[in-house]
C-alpha atoms as a PDB file:
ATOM      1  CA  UNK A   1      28.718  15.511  25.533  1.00  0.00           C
ATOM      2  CA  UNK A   2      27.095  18.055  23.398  1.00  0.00           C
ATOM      3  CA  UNK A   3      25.248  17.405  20.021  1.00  0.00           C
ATOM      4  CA  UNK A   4      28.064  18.697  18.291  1.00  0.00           C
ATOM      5  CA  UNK A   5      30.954  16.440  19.054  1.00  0.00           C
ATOM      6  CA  UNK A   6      28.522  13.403  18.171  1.00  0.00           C
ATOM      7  CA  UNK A   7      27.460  14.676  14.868  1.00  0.00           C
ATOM      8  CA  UNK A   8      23.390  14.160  15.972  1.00  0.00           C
ATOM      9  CA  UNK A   9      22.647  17.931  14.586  1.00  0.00           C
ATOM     10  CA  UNK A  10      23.957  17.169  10.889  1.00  0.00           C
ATOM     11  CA  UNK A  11      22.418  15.374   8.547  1.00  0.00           C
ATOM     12  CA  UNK A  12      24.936  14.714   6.038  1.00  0.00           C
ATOM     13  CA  UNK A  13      26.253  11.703   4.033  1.00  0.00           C
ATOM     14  CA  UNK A  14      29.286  10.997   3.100  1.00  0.00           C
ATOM     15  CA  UNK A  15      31.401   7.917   1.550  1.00  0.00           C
ATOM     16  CA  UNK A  16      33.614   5.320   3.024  1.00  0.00           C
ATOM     17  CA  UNK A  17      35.292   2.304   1.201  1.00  0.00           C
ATOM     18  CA  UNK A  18      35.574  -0.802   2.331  1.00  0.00           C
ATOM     19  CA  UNK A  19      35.830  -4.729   0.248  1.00  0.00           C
ATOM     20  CA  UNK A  20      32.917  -4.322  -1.180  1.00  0.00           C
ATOM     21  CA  UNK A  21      33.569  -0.732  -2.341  1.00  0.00           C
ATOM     22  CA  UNK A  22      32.473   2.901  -1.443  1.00  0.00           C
ATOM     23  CA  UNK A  23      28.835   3.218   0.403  1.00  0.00           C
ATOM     24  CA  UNK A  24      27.228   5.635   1.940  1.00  0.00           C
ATOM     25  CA  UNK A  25      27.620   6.562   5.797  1.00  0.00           C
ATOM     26  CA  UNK A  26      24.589   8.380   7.323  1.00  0.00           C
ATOM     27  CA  UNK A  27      24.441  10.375  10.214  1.00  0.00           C
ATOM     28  CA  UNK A  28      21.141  10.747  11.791  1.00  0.00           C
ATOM     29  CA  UNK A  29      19.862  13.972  12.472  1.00  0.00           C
ATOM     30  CA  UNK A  30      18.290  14.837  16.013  1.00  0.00           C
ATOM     31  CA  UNK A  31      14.968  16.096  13.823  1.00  0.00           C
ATOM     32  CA  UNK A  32      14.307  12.900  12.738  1.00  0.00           C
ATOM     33  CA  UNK A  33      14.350  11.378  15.465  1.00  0.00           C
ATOM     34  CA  UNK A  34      10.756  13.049  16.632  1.00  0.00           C
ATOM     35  CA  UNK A  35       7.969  11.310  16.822  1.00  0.00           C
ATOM     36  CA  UNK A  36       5.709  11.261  13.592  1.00  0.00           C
ATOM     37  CA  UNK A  37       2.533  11.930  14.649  1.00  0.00           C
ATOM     38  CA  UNK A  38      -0.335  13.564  12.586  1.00  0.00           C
ATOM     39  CA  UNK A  39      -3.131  15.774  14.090  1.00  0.00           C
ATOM     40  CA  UNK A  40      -5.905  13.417  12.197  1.00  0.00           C
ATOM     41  CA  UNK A  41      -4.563  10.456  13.668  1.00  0.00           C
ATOM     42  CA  UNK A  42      -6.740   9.184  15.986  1.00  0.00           C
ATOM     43  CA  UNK A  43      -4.508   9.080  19.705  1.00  0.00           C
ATOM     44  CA  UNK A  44      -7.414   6.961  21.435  1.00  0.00           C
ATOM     45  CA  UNK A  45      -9.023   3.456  21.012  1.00  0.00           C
ATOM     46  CA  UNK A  46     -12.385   3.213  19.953  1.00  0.00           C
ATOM     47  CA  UNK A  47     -15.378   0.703  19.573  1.00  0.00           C
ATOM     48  CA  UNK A  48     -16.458   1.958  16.574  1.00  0.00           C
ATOM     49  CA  UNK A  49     -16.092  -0.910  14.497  1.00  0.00           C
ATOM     50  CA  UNK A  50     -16.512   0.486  10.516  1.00  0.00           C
ATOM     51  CA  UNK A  51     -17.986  -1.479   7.879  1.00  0.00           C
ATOM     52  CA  UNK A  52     -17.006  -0.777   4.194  1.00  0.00           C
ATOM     53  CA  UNK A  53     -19.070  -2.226   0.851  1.00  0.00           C
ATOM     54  CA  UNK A  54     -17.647  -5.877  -0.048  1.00  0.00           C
ATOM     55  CA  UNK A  55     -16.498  -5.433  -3.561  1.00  0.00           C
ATOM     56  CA  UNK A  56     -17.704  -9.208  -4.322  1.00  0.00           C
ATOM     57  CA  UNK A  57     -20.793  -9.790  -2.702  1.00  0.00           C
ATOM     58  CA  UNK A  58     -21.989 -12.647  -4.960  1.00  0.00           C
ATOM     59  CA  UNK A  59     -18.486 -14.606  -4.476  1.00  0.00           C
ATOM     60  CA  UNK A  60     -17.658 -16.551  -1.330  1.00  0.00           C
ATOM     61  CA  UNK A  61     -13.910 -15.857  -0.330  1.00  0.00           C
ATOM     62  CA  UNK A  62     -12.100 -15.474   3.319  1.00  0.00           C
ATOM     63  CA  UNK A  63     -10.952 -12.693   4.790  1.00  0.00           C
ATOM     64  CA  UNK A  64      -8.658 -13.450   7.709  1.00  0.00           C
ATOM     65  CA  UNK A  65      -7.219 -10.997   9.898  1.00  0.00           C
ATOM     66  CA  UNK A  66      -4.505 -11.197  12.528  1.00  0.00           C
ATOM     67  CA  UNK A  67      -2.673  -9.709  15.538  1.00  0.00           C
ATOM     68  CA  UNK A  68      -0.191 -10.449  17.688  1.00  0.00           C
ATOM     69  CA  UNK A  69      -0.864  -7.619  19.783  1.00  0.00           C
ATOM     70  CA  UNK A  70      -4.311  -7.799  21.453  1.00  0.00           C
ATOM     71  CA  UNK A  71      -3.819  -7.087  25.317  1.00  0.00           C
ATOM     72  CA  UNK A  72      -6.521  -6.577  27.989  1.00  0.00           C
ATOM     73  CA  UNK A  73      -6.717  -6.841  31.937  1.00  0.00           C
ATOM     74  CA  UNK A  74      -7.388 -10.048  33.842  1.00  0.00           C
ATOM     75  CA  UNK A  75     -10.360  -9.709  35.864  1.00  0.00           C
ATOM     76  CA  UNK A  76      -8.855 -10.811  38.896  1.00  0.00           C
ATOM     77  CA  UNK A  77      -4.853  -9.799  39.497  1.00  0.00           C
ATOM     78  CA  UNK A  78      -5.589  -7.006  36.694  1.00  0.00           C
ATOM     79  CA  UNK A  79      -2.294  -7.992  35.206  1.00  0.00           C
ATOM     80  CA  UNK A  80      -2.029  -7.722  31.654  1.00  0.00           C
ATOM     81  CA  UNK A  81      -2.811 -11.041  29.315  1.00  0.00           C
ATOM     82  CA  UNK A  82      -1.284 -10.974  25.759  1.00  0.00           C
ATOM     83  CA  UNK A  83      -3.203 -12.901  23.130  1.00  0.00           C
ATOM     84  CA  UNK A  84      -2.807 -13.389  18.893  1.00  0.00           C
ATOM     85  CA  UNK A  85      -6.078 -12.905  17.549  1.00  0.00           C
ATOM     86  CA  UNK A  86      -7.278 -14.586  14.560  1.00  0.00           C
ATOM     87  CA  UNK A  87     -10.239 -13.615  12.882  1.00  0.00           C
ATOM     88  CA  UNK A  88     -11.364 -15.527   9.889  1.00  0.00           C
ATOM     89  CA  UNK A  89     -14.927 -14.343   7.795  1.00  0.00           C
ATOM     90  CA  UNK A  90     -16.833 -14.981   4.994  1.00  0.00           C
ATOM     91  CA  UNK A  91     -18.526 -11.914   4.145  1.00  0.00           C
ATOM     92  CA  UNK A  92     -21.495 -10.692   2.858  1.00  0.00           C
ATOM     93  CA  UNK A  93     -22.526  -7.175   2.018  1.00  0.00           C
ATOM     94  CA  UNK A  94     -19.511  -5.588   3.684  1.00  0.00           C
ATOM     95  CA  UNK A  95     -16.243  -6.117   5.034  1.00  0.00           C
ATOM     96  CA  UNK A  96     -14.496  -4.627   8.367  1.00  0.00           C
ATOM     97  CA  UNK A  97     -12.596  -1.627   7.680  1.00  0.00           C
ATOM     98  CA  UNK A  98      -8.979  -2.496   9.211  1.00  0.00           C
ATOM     99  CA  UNK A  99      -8.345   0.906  10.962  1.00  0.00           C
ATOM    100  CA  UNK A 100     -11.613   0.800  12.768  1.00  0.00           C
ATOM    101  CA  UNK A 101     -10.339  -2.982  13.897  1.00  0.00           C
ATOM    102  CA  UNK A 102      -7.125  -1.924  14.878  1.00  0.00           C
ATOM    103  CA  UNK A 103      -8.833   0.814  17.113  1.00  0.00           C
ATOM    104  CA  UNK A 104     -11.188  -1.867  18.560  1.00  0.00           C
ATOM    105  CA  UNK A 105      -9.057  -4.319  19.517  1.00  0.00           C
ATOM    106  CA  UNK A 106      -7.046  -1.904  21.106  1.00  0.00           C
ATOM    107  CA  UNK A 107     -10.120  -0.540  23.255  1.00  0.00           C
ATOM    108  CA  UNK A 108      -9.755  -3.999  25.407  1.00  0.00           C
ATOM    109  CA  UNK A 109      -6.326  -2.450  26.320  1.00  0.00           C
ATOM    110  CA  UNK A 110      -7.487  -1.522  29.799  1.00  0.00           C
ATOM    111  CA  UNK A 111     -10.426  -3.793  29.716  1.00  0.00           C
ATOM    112  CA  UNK A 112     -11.313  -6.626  32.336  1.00  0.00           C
ATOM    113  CA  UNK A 113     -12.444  -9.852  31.562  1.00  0.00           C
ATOM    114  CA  UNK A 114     -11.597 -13.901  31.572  1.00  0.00           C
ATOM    115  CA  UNK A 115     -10.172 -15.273  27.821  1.00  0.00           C
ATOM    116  CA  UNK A 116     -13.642 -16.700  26.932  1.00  0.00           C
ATOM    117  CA  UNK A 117     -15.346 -13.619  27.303  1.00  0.00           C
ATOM    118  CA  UNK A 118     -13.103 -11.683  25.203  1.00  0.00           C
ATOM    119  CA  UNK A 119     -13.410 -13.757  22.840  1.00  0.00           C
ATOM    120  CA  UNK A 120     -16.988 -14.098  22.805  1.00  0.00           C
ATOM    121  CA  UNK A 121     -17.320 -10.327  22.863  1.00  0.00           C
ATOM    122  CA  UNK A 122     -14.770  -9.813  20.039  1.00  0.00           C
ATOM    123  CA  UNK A 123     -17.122 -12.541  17.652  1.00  0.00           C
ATOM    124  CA  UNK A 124     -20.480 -10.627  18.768  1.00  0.00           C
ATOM    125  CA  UNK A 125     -19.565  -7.111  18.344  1.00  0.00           C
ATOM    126  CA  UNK A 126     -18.062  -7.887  14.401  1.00  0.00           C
ATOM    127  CA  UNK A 127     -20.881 -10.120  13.545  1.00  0.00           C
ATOM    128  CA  UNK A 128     -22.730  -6.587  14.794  1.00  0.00           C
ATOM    129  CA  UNK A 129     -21.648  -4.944  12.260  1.00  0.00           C
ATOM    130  CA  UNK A 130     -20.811  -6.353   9.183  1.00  0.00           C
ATOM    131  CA  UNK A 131     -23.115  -9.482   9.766  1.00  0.00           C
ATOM    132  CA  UNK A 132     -20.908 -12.043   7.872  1.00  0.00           C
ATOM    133  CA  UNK A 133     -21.773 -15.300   6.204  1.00  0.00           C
ATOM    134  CA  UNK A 134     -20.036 -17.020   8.352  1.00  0.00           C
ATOM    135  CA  UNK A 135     -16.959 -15.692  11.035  1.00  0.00           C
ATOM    136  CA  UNK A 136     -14.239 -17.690  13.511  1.00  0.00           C
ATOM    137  CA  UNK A 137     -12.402 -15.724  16.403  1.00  0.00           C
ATOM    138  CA  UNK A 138      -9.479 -17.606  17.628  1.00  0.00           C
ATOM    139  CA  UNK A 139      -7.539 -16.213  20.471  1.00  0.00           C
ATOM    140  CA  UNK A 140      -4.442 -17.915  21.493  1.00  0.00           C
ATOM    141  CA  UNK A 141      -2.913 -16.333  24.678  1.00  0.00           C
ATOM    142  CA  UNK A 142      -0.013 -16.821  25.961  1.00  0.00           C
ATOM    143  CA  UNK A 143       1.027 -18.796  29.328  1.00  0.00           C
ATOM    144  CA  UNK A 144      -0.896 -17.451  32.336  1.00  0.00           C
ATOM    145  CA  UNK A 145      -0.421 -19.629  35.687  1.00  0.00           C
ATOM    146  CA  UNK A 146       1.562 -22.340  33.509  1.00  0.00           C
ATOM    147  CA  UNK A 147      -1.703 -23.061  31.599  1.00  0.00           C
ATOM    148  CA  UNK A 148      -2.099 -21.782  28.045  1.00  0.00           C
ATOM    149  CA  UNK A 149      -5.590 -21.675  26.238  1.00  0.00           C
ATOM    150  CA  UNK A 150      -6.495 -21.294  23.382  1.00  0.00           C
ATOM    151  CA  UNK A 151     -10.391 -20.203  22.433  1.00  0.00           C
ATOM    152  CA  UNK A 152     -12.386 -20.285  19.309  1.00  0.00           C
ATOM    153  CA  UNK A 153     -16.214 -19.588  18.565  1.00  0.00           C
ATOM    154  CA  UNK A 154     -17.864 -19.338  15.553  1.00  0.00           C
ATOM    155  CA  UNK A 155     -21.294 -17.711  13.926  1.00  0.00           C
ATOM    156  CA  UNK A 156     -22.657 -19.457  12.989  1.00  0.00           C
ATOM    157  CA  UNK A 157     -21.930 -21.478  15.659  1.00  0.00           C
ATOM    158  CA  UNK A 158     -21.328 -25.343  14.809  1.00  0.00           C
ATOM    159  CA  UNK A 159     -24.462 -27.647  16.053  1.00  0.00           C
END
């Protein structure tokens, strides 16, 4: 079937009527359906974690954070484990810039390690650098083996 018996090279609108009254009918064109991609976007992760000025230093307020999304390797079958992060802060003199976490979590992509330890690592390396009043990392992954777990640590840590 080529392009032009489906319509894909036009991009065009035009009307049809139906109950509710005329609306428009678009046809997608084969251009748009490229990938957007821009030349500064960064294509790799990264552990760069940024830190930006907090706007509020002398005010204590949360800043919580989350994704759905976080993936990494288990150490042993190196299948993939899927966890929502949570991070919750208090901060201080600055705040994590959110690309620069994006990239981050995304560096444990191809990454090795047990639940705990991710965890653990996520907490130390963002206490690293914006040094928060006070931060909680929850991880909640999903079912692995029929067991699900759920891990949180703090700084600074309770007790």
């Amino acid at each position: 079937m080529d392009s032009s018996s489906t319509g894909m090279d036009r991009a065009a609108s035009t009307e049809t009527t139906d109950q509710a009254g005329p609306r428009p009918v678009l046809e997608w064109s084969t251009q748009l359906c490229r990938p957007l991609m821009s030349s500064s976007m960064p294509s790799q992760p990264s552990k760069d974690l940024q830190a930006v000025p907090n706007p509020h230093p002398g005010r204590d307020y949360t800043v919580t954070c989350d994704t759905p999304e976080f993936t990494c390797l288990c150490p042993l079958t190196g299948q993939p484990d899927f966890a929502t992060v949570r991070i919750s802060y208090v901060p201080d003199a600055s705040l994590v810039e959110l690309k620069s976490l994006k990239l981050y979590l995304w560096s444990y992509r191809n990454e090795g390690g047990f639940h705990e330890d991710m965890t653990n690592r996520i907490l130390d390396d963002l206490v690293a650098a914006i040094a928060p009043r006070s931060m909680t990392v929850v991880t909640d992954w999903l079912v692995r083996g029929g067991i699900h777990t759920v891990v949180e640590v703090s700084h600074p840590s309770a007790g």
